[in-house]
N, C-alpha and C. Protein backbone atom coordinates (compact mmCIF):
# COMPACT_ATOMS: atom_id res chain seq x y z
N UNK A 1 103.15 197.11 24.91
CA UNK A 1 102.24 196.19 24.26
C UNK A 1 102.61 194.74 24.59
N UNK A 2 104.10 194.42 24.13
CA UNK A 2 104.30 192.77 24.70
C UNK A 2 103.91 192.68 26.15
N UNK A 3 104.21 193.82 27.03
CA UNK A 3 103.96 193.55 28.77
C UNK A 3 102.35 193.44 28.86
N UNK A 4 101.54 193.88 28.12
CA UNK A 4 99.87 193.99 28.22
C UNK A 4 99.74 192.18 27.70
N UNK A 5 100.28 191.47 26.59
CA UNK A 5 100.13 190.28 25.86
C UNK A 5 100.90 189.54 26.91
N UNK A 6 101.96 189.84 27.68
CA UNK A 6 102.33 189.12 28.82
C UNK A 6 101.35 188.69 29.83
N UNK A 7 100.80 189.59 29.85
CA UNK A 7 100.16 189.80 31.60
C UNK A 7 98.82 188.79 31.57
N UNK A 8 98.18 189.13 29.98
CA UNK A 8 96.92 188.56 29.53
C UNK A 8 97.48 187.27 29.55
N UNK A 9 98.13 186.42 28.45
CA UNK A 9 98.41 184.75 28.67
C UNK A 9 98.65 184.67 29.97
N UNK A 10 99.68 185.11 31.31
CA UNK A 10 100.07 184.80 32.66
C UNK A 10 98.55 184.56 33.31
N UNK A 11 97.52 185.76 33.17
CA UNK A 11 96.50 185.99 33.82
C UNK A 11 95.42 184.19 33.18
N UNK A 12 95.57 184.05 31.99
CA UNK A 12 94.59 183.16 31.24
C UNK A 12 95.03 181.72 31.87
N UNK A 13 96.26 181.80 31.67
CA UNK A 13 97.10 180.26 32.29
C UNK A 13 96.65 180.46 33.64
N UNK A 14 96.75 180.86 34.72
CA UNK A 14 96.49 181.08 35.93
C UNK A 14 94.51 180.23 36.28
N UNK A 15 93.92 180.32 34.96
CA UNK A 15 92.40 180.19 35.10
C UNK A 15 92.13 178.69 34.21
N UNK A 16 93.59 178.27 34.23
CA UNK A 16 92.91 176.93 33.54
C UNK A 16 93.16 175.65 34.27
N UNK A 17 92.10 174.88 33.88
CA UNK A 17 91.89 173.96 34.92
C UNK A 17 92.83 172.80 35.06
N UNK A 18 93.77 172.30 34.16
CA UNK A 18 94.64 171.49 33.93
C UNK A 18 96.02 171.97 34.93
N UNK A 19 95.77 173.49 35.46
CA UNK A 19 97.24 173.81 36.19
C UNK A 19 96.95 173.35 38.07
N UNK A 20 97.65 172.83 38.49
CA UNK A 20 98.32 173.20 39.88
C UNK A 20 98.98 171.83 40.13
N UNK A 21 99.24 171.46 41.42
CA UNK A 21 100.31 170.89 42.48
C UNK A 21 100.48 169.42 41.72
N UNK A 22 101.06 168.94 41.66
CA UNK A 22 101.57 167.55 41.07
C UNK A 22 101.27 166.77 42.32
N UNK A 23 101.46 165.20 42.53
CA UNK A 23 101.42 164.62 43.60
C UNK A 23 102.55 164.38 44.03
N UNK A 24 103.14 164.13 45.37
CA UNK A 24 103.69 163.51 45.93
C UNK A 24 104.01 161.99 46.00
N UNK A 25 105.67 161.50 45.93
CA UNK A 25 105.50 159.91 46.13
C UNK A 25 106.63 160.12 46.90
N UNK A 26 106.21 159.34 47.65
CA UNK A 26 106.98 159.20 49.49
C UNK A 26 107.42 158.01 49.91
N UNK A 27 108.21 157.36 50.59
CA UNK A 27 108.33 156.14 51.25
C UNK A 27 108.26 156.52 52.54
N UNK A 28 107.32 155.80 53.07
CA UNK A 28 106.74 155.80 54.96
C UNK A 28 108.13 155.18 55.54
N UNK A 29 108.41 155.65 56.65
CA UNK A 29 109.41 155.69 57.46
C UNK A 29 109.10 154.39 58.87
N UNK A 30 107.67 154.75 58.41
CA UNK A 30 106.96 153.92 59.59
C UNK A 30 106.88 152.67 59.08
N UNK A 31 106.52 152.18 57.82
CA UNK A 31 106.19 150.72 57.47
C UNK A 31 106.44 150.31 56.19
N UNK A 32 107.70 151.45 55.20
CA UNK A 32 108.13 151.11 54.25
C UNK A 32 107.26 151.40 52.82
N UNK A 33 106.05 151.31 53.18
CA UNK A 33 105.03 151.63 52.15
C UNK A 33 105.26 152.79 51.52
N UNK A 34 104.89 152.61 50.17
CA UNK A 34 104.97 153.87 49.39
C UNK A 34 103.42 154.65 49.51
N UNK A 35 103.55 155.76 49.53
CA UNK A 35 102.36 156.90 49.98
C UNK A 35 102.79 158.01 48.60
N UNK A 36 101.11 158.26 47.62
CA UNK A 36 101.20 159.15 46.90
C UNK A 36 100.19 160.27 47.55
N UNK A 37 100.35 161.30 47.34
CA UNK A 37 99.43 162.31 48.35
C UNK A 37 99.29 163.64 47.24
N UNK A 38 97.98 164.18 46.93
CA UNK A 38 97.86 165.45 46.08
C UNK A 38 97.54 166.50 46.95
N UNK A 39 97.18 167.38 46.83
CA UNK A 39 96.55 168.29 48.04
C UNK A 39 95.10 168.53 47.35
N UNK A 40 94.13 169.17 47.96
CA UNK A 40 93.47 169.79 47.26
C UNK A 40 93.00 170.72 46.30
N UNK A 41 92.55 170.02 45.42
CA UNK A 41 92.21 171.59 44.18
C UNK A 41 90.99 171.89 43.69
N UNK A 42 90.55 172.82 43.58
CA UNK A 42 89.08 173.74 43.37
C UNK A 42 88.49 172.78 42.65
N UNK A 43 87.56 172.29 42.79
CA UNK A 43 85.94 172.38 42.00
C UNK A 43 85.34 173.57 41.09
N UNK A 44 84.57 173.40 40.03
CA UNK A 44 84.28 174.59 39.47
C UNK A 44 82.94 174.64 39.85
N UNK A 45 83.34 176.37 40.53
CA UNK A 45 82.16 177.01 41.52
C UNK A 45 81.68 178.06 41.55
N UNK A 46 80.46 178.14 41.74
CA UNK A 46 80.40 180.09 41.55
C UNK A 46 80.10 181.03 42.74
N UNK A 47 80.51 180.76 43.64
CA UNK A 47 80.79 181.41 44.80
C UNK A 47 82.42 181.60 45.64
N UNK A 48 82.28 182.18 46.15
CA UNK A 48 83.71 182.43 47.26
C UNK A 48 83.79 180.75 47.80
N UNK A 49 82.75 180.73 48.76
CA UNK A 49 82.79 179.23 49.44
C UNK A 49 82.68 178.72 47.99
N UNK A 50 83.94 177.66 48.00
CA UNK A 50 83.64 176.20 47.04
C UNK A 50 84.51 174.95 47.91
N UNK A 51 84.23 173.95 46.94
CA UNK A 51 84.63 172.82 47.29
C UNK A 51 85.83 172.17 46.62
N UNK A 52 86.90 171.14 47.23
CA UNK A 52 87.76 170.77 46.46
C UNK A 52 87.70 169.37 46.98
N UNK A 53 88.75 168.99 46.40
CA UNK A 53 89.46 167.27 46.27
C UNK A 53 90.53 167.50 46.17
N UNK A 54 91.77 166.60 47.11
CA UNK A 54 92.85 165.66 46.91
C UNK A 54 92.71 164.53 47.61
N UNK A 55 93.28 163.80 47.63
CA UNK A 55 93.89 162.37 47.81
C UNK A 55 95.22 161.45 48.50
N UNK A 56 95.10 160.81 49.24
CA UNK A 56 96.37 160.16 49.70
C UNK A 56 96.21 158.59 49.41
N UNK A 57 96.65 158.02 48.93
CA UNK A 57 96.96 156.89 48.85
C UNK A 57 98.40 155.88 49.15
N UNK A 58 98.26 154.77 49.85
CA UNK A 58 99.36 153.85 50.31
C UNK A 58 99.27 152.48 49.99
N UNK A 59 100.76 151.73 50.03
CA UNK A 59 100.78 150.91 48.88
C UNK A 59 99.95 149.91 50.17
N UNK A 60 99.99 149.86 51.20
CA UNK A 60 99.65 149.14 52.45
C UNK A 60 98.12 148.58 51.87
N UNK A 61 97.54 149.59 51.46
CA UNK A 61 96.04 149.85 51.15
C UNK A 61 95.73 149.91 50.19
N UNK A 62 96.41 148.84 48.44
CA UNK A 62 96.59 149.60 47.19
C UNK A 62 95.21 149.54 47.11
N UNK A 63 93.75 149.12 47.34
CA UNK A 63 92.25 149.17 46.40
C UNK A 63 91.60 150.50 47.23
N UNK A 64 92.30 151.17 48.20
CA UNK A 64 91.36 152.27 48.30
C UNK A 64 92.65 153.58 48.54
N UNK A 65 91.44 154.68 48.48
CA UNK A 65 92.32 155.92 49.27
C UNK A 65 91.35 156.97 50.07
N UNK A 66 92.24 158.31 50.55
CA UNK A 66 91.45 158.70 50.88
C UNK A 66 91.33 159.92 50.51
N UNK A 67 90.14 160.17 50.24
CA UNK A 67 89.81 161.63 49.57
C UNK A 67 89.51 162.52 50.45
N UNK A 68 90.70 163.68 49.83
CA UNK A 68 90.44 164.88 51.33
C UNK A 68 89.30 165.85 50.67
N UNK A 69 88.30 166.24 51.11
CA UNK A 69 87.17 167.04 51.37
C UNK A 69 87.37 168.22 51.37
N UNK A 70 87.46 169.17 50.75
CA UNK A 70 87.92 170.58 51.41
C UNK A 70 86.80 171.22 51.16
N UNK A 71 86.94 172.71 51.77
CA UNK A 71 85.65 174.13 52.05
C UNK A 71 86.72 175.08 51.97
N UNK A 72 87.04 175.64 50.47
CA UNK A 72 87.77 177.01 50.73
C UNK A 72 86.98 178.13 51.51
N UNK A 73 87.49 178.93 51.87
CA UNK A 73 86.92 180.41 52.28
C UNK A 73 85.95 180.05 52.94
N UNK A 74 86.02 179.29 53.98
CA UNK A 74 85.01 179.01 55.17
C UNK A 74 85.34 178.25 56.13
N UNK A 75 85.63 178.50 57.11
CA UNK A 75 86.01 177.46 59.06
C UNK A 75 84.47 176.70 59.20
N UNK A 76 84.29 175.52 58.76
CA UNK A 76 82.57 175.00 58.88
C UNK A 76 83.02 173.31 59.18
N UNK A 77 81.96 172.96 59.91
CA UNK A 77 82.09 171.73 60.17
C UNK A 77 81.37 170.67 58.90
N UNK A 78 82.63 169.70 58.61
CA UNK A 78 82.09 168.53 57.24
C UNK A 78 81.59 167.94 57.99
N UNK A 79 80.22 167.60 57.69
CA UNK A 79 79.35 166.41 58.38
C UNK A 79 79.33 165.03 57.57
N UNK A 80 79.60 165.52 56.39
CA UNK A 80 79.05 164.43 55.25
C UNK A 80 79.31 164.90 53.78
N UNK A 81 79.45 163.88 52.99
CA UNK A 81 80.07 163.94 51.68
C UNK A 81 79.38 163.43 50.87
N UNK A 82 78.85 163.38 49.74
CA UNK A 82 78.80 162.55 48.46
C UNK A 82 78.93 163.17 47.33
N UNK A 83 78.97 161.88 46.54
CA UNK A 83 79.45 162.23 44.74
C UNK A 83 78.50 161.63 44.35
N UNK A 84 78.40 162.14 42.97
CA UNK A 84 76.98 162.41 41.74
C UNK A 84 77.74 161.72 40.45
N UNK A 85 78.10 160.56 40.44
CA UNK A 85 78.88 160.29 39.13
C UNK A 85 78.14 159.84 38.54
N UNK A 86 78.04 160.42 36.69
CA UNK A 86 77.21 159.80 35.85
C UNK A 86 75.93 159.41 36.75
N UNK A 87 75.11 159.95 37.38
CA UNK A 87 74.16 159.73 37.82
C UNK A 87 73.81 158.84 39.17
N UNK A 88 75.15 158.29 39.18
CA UNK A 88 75.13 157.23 40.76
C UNK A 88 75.40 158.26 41.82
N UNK A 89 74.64 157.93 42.90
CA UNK A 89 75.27 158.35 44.13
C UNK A 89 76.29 157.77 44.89
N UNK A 90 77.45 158.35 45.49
CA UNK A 90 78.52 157.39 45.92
C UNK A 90 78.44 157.69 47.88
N UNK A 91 77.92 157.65 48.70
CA UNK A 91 77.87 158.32 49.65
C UNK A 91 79.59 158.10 50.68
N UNK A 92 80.20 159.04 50.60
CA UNK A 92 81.24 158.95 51.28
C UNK A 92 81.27 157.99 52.68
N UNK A 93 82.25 157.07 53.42
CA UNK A 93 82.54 157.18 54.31
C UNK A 93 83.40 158.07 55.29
N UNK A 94 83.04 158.74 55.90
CA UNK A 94 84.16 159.60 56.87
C UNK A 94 85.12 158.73 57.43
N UNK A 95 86.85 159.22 57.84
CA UNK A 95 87.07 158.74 58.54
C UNK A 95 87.09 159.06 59.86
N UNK A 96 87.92 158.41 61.12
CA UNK A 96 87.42 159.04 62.17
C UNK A 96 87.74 160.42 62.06
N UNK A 97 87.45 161.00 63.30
CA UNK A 97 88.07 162.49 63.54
C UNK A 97 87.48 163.36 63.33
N UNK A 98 87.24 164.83 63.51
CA UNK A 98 86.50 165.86 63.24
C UNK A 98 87.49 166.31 61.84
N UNK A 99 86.66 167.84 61.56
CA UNK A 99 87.39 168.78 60.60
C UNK A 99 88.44 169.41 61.11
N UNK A 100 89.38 169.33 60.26
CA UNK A 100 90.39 170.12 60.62
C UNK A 100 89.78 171.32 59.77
N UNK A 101 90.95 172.88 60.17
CA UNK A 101 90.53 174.11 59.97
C UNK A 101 92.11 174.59 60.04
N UNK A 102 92.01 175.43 59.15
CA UNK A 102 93.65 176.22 58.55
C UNK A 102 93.43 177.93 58.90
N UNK A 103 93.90 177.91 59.36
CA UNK A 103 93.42 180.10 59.31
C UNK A 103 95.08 180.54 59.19
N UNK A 104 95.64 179.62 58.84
CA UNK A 104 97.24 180.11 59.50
C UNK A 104 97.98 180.96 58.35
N UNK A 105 97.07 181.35 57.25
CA UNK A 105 97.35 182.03 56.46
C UNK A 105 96.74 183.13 56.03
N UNK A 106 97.00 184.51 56.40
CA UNK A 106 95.85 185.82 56.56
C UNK A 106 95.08 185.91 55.36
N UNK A 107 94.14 185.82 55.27
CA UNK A 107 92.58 185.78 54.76
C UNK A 107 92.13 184.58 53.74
N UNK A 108 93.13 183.61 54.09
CA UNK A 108 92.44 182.65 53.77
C UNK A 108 91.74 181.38 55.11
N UNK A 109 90.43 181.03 54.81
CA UNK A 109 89.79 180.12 55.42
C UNK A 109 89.81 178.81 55.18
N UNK A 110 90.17 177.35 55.74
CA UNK A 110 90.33 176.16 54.77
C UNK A 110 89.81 174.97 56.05
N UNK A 111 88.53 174.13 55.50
CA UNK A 111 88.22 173.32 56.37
C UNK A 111 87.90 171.95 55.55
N UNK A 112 88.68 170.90 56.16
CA UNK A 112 89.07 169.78 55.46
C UNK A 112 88.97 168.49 56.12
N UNK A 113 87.98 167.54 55.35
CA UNK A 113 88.05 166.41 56.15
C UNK A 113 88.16 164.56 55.74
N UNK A 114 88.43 163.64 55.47
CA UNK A 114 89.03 162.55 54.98
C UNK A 114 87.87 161.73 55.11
N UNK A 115 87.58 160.98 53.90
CA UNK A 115 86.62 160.20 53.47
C UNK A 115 87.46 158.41 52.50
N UNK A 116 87.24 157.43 52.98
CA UNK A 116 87.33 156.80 52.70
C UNK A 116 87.00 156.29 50.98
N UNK A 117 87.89 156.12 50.18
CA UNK A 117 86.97 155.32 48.58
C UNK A 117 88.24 154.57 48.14
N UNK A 118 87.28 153.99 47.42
CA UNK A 118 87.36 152.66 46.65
C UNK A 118 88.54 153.48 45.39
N UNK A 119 89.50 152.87 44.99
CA UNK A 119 90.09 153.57 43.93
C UNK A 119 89.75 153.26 42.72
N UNK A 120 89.13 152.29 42.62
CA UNK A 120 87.46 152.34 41.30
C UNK A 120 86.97 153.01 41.24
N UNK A 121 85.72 153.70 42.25
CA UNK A 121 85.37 154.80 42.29
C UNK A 121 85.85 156.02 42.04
N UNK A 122 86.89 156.36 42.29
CA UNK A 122 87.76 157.53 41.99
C UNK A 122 88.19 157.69 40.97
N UNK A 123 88.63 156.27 40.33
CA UNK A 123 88.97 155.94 38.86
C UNK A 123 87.41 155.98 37.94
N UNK A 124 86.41 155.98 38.48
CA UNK A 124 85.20 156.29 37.85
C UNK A 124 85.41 157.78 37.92
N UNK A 125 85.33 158.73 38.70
CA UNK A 125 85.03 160.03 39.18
C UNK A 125 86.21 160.27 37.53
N UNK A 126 87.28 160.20 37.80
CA UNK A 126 88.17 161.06 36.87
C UNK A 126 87.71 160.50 35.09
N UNK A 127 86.95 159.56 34.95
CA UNK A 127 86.67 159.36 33.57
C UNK A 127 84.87 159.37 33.33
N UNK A 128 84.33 160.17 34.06
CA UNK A 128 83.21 160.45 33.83
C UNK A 128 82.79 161.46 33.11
N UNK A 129 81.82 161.50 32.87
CA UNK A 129 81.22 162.70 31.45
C UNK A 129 80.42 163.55 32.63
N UNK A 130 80.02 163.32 33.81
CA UNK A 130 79.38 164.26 34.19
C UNK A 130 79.79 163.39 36.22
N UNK A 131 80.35 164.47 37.09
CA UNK A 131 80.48 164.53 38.40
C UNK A 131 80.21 165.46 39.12
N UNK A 132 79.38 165.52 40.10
CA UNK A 132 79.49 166.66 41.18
C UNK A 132 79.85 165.89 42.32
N UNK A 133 80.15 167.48 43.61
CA UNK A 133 80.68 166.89 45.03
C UNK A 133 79.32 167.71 45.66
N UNK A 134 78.71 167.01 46.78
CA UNK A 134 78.09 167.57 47.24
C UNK A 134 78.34 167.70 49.14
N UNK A 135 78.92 168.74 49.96
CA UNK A 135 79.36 168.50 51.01
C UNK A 135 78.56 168.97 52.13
N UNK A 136 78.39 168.48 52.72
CA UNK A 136 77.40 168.74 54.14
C UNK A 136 77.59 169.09 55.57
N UNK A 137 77.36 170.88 55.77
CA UNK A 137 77.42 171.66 57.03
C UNK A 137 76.84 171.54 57.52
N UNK A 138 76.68 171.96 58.82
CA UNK A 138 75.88 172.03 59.71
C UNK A 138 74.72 173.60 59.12
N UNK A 139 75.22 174.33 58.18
CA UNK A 139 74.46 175.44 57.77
C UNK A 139 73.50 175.03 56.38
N UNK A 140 73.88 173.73 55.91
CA UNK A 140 73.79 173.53 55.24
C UNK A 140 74.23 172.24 54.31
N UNK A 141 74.03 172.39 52.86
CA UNK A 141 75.28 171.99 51.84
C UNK A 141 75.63 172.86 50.77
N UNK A 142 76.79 172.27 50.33
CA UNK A 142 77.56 173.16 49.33
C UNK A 142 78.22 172.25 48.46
N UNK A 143 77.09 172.40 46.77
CA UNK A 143 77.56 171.39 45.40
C UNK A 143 78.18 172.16 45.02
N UNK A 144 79.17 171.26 44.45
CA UNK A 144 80.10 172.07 43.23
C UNK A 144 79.92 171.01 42.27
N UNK A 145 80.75 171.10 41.00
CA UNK A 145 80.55 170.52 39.55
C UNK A 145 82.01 170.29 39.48
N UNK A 146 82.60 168.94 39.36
CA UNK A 146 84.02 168.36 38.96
C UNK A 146 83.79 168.64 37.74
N UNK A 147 83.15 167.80 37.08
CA UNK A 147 83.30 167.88 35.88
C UNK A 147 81.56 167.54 34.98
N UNK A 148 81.19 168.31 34.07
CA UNK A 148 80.22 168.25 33.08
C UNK A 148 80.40 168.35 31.79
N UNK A 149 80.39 167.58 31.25
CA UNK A 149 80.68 167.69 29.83
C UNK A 149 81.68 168.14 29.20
N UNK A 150 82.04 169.14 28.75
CA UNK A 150 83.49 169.88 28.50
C UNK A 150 83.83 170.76 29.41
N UNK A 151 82.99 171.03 30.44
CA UNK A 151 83.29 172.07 31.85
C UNK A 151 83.93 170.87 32.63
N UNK A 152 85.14 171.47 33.18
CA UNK A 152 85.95 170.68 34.02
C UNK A 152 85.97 171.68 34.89
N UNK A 153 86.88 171.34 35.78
CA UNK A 153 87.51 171.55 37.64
C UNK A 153 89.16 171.01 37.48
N UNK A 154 90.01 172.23 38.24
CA UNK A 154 91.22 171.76 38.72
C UNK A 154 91.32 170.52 39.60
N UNK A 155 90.10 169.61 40.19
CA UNK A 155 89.98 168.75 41.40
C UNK A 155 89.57 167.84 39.93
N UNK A 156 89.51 167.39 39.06
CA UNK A 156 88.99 166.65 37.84
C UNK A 156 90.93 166.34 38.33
N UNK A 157 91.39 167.32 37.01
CA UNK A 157 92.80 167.04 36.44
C UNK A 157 93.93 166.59 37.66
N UNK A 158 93.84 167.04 39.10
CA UNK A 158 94.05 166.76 39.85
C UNK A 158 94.10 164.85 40.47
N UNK A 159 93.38 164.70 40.44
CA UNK A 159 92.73 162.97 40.53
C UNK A 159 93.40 162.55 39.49
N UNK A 160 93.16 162.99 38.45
CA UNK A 160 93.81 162.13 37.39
C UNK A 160 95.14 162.33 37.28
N UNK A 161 96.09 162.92 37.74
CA UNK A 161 97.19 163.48 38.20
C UNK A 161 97.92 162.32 39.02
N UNK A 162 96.63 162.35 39.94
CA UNK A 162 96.94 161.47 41.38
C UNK A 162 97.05 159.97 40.54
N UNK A 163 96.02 159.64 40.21
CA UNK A 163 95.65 158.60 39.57
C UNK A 163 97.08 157.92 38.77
N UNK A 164 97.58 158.49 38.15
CA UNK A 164 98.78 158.03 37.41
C UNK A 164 99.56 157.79 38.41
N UNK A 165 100.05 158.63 38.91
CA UNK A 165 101.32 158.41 40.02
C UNK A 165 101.44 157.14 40.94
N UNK A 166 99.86 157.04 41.22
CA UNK A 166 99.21 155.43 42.13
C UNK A 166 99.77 154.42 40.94
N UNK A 167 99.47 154.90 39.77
CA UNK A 167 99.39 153.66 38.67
C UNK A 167 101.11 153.31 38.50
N UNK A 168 101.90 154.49 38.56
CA UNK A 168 103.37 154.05 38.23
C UNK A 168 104.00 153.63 39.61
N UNK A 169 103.39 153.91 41.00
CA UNK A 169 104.03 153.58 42.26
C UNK A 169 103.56 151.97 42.56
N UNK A 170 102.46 151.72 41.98
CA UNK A 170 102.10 150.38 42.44
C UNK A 170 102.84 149.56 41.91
N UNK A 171 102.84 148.03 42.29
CA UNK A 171 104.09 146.94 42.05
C UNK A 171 103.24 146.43 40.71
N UNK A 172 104.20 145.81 39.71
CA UNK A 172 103.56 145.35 38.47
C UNK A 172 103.00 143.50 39.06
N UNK A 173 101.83 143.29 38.69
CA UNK A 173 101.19 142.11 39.34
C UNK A 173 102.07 140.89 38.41
């Protein structure tokens, strides 16, 4: 009976959106700058293919960062990005470069690509009452929902994750 009440909380914690990867804070080797970096984390989605968010940010660059794009469970080319905050459209800039693509792990698919923002914007995205990501294939697009109302996303808590770490790495003005 405790191993059945084990398994159930392990299994419940595993599905909540406040859990995964902490960020990274780094000092660049190359130019001294401090670099905070999250990886990506799920969007809440109702398919196999969904969408995520992380982030890298450097002190080089403190008013922007860059938001990594991801496509779980699919090798597809990102053409294009935008966000739905509180009703604004934010239309991503890409940066250069194509999609990268991950297969290097058996049966998972991961295609990911870097978009330029404003860390206002992002700092909008994580305190909004209502966000989606909307990402653009060549097959298509594919929305997911950060956050709506009391429905959140691990890519919500994530940002705001990130968000702090930028806030304690940056220099006090």
């Amino acid at each position: 009976m405790r191993f059945a009440i084990l398994a159930a909380a392990v299994a419940m914690a595993g599905c909540a959106t406040t859990s995964g990867t902490g960020p990274t804070v780094s000092r660049s080797g190359f130019d001294g700058s401090t670099v905070v970096d999250i990886s990506p984390h799920g969007n809440d989605c109702s398919s196999m293919t969904c969408t995520g968010l992380g982030a890298q940010w450097s002190s080089t660059t403190p008013d922007a960062a860059i938001l990594k794009v991801q496509v779980f469970n699919d090798i597809t080319a990102i053409t294009g990005a935008k966000l739905n905050v509180d009703g604004q459209v934010i239309d991503l800039e890409p940066l250069r470069g194509l999609t990268n693509f991950d297969t290097s792990t058996p049966g998972l698919k991961i295609s990911v690509k870097g978009y330029q923002i404003k860390l206002s914007e992002l700092r909008r995205v994580a305190s909004s009452q209502r966000a989606w990501l909307r990402v653009s294939t060549p097959s298509g697009y594919i929305e997911d929902r950060i956050v709506e109302g009391p429905a959140d996303s691990k890519a919500l808590h994530a940002i705001r994750r990130f968000l702090a770490a930028v806030d304690q790495a940056r220099p006090a003005p």
